[in-house]
C-alpha atoms as a PDB file:
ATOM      1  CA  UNK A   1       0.000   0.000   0.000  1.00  0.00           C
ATOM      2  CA  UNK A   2       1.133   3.092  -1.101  1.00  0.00           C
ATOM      3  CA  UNK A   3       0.625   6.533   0.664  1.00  0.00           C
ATOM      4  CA  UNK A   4      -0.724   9.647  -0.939  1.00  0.00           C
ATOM      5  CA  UNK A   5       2.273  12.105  -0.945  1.00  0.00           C
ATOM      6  CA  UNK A   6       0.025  15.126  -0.227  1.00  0.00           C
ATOM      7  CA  UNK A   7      -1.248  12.690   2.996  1.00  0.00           C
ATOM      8  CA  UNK A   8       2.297  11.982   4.107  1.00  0.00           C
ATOM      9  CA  UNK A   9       3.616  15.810   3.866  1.00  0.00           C
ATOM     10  CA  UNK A  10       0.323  16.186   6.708  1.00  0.00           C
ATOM     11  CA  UNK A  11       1.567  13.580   8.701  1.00  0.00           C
ATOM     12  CA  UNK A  12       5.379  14.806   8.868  1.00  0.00           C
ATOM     13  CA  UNK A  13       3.984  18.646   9.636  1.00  0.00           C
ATOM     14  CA  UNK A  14       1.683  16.957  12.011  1.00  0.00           C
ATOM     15  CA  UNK A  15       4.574  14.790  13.750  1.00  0.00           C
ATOM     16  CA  UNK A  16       6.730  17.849  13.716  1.00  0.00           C
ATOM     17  CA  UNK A  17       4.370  20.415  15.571  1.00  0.00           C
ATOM     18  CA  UNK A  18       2.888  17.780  18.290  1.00  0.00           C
ATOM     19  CA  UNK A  19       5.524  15.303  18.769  1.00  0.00           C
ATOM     20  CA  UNK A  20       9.226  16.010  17.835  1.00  0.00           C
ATOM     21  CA  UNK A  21      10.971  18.010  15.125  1.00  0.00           C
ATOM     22  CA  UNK A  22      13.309  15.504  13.861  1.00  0.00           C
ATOM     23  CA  UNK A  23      15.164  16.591  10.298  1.00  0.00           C
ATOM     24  CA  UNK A  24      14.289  12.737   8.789  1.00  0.00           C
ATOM     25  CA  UNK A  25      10.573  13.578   9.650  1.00  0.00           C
ATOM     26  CA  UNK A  26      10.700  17.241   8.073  1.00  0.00           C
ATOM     27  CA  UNK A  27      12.269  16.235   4.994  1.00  0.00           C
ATOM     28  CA  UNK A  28       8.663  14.485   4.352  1.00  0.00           C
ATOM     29  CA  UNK A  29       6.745  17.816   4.289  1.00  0.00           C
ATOM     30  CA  UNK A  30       6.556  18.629   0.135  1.00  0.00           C
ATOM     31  CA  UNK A  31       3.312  20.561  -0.347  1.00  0.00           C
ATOM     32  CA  UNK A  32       3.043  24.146  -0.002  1.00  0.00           C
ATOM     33  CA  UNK A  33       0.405  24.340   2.523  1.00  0.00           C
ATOM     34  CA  UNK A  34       2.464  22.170   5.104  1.00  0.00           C
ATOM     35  CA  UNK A  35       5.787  24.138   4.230  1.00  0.00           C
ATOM     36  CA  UNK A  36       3.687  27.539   5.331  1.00  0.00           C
ATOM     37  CA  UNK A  37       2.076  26.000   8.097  1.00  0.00           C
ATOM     38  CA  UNK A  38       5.524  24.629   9.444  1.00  0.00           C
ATOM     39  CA  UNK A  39       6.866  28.075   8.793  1.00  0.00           C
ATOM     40  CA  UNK A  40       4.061  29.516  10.735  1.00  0.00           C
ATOM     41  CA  UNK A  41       3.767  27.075  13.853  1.00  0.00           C
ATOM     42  CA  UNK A  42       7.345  25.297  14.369  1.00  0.00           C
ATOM     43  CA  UNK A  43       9.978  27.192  13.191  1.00  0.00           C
ATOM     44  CA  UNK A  44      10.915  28.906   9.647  1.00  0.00           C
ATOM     45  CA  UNK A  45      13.530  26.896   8.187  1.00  0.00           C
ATOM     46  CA  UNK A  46      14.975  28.157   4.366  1.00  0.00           C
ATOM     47  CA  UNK A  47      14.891  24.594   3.404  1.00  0.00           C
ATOM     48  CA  UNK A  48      11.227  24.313   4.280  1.00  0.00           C
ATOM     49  CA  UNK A  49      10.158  27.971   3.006  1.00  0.00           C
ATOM     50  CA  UNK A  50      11.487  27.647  -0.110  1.00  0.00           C
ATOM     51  CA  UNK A  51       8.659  24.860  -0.800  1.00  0.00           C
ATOM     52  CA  UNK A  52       5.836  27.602  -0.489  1.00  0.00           C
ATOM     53  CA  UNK A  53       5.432  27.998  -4.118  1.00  0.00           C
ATOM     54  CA  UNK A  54       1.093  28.303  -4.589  1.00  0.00           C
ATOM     55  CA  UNK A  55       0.212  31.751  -4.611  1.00  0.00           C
ATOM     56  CA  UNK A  56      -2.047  31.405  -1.628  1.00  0.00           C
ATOM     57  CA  UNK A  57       0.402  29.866   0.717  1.00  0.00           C
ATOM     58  CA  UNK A  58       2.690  32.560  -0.481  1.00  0.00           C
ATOM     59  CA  UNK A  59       0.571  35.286   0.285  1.00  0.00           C
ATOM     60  CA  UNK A  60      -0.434  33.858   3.845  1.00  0.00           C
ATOM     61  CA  UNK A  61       3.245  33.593   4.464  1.00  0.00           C
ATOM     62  CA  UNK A  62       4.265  37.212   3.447  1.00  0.00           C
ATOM     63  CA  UNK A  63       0.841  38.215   5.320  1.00  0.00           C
ATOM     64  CA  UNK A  64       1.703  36.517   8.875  1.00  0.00           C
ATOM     65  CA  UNK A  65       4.870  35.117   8.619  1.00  0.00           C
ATOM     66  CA  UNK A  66       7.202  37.489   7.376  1.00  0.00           C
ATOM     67  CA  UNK A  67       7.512  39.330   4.234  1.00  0.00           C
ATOM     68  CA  UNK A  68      10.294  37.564   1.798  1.00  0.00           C
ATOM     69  CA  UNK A  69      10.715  38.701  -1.773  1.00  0.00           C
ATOM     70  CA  UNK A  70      12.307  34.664  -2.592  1.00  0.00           C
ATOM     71  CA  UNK A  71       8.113  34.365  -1.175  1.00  0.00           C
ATOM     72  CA  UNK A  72       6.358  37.162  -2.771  1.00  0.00           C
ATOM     73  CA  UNK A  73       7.190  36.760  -5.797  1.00  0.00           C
ATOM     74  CA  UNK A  74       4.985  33.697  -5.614  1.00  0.00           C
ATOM     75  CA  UNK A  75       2.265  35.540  -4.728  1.00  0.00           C
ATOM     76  CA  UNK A  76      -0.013  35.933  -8.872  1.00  0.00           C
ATOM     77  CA  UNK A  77      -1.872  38.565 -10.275  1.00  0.00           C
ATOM     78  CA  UNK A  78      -5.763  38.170  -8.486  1.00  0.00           C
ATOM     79  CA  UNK A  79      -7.070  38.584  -5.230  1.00  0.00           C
ATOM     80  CA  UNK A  80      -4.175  37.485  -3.315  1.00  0.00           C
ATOM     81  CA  UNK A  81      -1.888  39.692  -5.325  1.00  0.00           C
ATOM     82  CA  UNK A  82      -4.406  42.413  -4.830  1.00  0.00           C
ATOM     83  CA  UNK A  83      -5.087  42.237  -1.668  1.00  0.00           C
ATOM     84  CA  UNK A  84      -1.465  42.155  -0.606  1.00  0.00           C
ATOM     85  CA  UNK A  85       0.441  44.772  -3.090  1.00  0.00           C
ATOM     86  CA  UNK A  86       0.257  47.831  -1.075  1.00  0.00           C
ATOM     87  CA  UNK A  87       0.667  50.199  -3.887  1.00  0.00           C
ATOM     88  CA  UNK A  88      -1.150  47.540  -6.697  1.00  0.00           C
ATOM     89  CA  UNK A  89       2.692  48.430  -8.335  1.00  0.00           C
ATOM     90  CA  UNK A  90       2.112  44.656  -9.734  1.00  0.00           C
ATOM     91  CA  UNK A  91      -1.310  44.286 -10.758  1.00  0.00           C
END
Protein backbone atom coordinates (compact mmCIF):
# COMPACT_ATOMS: atom_id res chain seq x y z
CA UNK A 1 0.00 0.00 0.00
CA UNK A 2 1.13 3.09 -1.10
CA UNK A 3 0.62 6.53 0.66
CA UNK A 4 -0.72 9.65 -0.94
CA UNK A 5 2.27 12.10 -0.94
CA UNK A 6 0.03 15.13 -0.23
CA UNK A 7 -1.25 12.69 3.00
CA UNK A 8 2.30 11.98 4.11
CA UNK A 9 3.62 15.81 3.87
CA UNK A 10 0.32 16.19 6.71
CA UNK A 11 1.57 13.58 8.70
CA UNK A 12 5.38 14.81 8.87
CA UNK A 13 3.98 18.65 9.64
CA UNK A 14 1.68 16.96 12.01
CA UNK A 15 4.57 14.79 13.75
CA UNK A 16 6.73 17.85 13.72
CA UNK A 17 4.37 20.42 15.57
CA UNK A 18 2.89 17.78 18.29
CA UNK A 19 5.52 15.30 18.77
CA UNK A 20 9.23 16.01 17.83
CA UNK A 21 10.97 18.01 15.13
CA UNK A 22 13.31 15.50 13.86
CA UNK A 23 15.16 16.59 10.30
CA UNK A 24 14.29 12.74 8.79
CA UNK A 25 10.57 13.58 9.65
CA UNK A 26 10.70 17.24 8.07
CA UNK A 27 12.27 16.23 4.99
CA UNK A 28 8.66 14.49 4.35
CA UNK A 29 6.74 17.82 4.29
CA UNK A 30 6.56 18.63 0.14
CA UNK A 31 3.31 20.56 -0.35
CA UNK A 32 3.04 24.15 0.00
CA UNK A 33 0.41 24.34 2.52
CA UNK A 34 2.46 22.17 5.10
CA UNK A 35 5.79 24.14 4.23
CA UNK A 36 3.69 27.54 5.33
CA UNK A 37 2.08 26.00 8.10
CA UNK A 38 5.52 24.63 9.44
CA UNK A 39 6.87 28.08 8.79
CA UNK A 40 4.06 29.52 10.73
CA UNK A 41 3.77 27.07 13.85
CA UNK A 42 7.34 25.30 14.37
CA UNK A 43 9.98 27.19 13.19
CA UNK A 44 10.91 28.91 9.65
CA UNK A 45 13.53 26.90 8.19
CA UNK A 46 14.98 28.16 4.37
CA UNK A 47 14.89 24.59 3.40
CA UNK A 48 11.23 24.31 4.28
CA UNK A 49 10.16 27.97 3.01
CA UNK A 50 11.49 27.65 -0.11
CA UNK A 51 8.66 24.86 -0.80
CA UNK A 52 5.84 27.60 -0.49
CA UNK A 53 5.43 28.00 -4.12
CA UNK A 54 1.09 28.30 -4.59
CA UNK A 55 0.21 31.75 -4.61
CA UNK A 56 -2.05 31.41 -1.63
CA UNK A 57 0.40 29.87 0.72
CA UNK A 58 2.69 32.56 -0.48
CA UNK A 59 0.57 35.29 0.29
CA UNK A 60 -0.43 33.86 3.85
CA UNK A 61 3.24 33.59 4.46
CA UNK A 62 4.26 37.21 3.45
CA UNK A 63 0.84 38.21 5.32
CA UNK A 64 1.70 36.52 8.87
CA UNK A 65 4.87 35.12 8.62
CA UNK A 66 7.20 37.49 7.38
CA UNK A 67 7.51 39.33 4.23
CA UNK A 68 10.29 37.56 1.80
CA UNK A 69 10.72 38.70 -1.77
CA UNK A 70 12.31 34.66 -2.59
CA UNK A 71 8.11 34.37 -1.18
CA UNK A 72 6.36 37.16 -2.77
CA UNK A 73 7.19 36.76 -5.80
CA UNK A 74 4.98 33.70 -5.61
CA UNK A 75 2.26 35.54 -4.73
CA UNK A 76 -0.01 35.93 -8.87
CA UNK A 77 -1.87 38.57 -10.28
CA UNK A 78 -5.76 38.17 -8.49
CA UNK A 79 -7.07 38.58 -5.23
CA UNK A 80 -4.17 37.48 -3.31
CA UNK A 81 -1.89 39.69 -5.32
CA UNK A 82 -4.41 42.41 -4.83
CA UNK A 83 -5.09 42.24 -1.67
CA UNK A 84 -1.47 42.16 -0.61
CA UNK A 85 0.44 44.77 -3.09
CA UNK A 86 0.26 47.83 -1.07
CA UNK A 87 0.67 50.20 -3.89
CA UNK A 88 -1.15 47.54 -6.70
CA UNK A 89 2.69 48.43 -8.33
CA UNK A 90 2.11 44.66 -9.73
CA UNK A 91 -1.31 44.29 -10.76
Amino acid sequence: MWLDPKEVAEWAYGYCIFKEDKPKVRKLITESIWAYSYCRDVRDRPEIRKLITESRWAYYYCKFVKDRPEIRKYIKEGENGYYYDPDRSRI
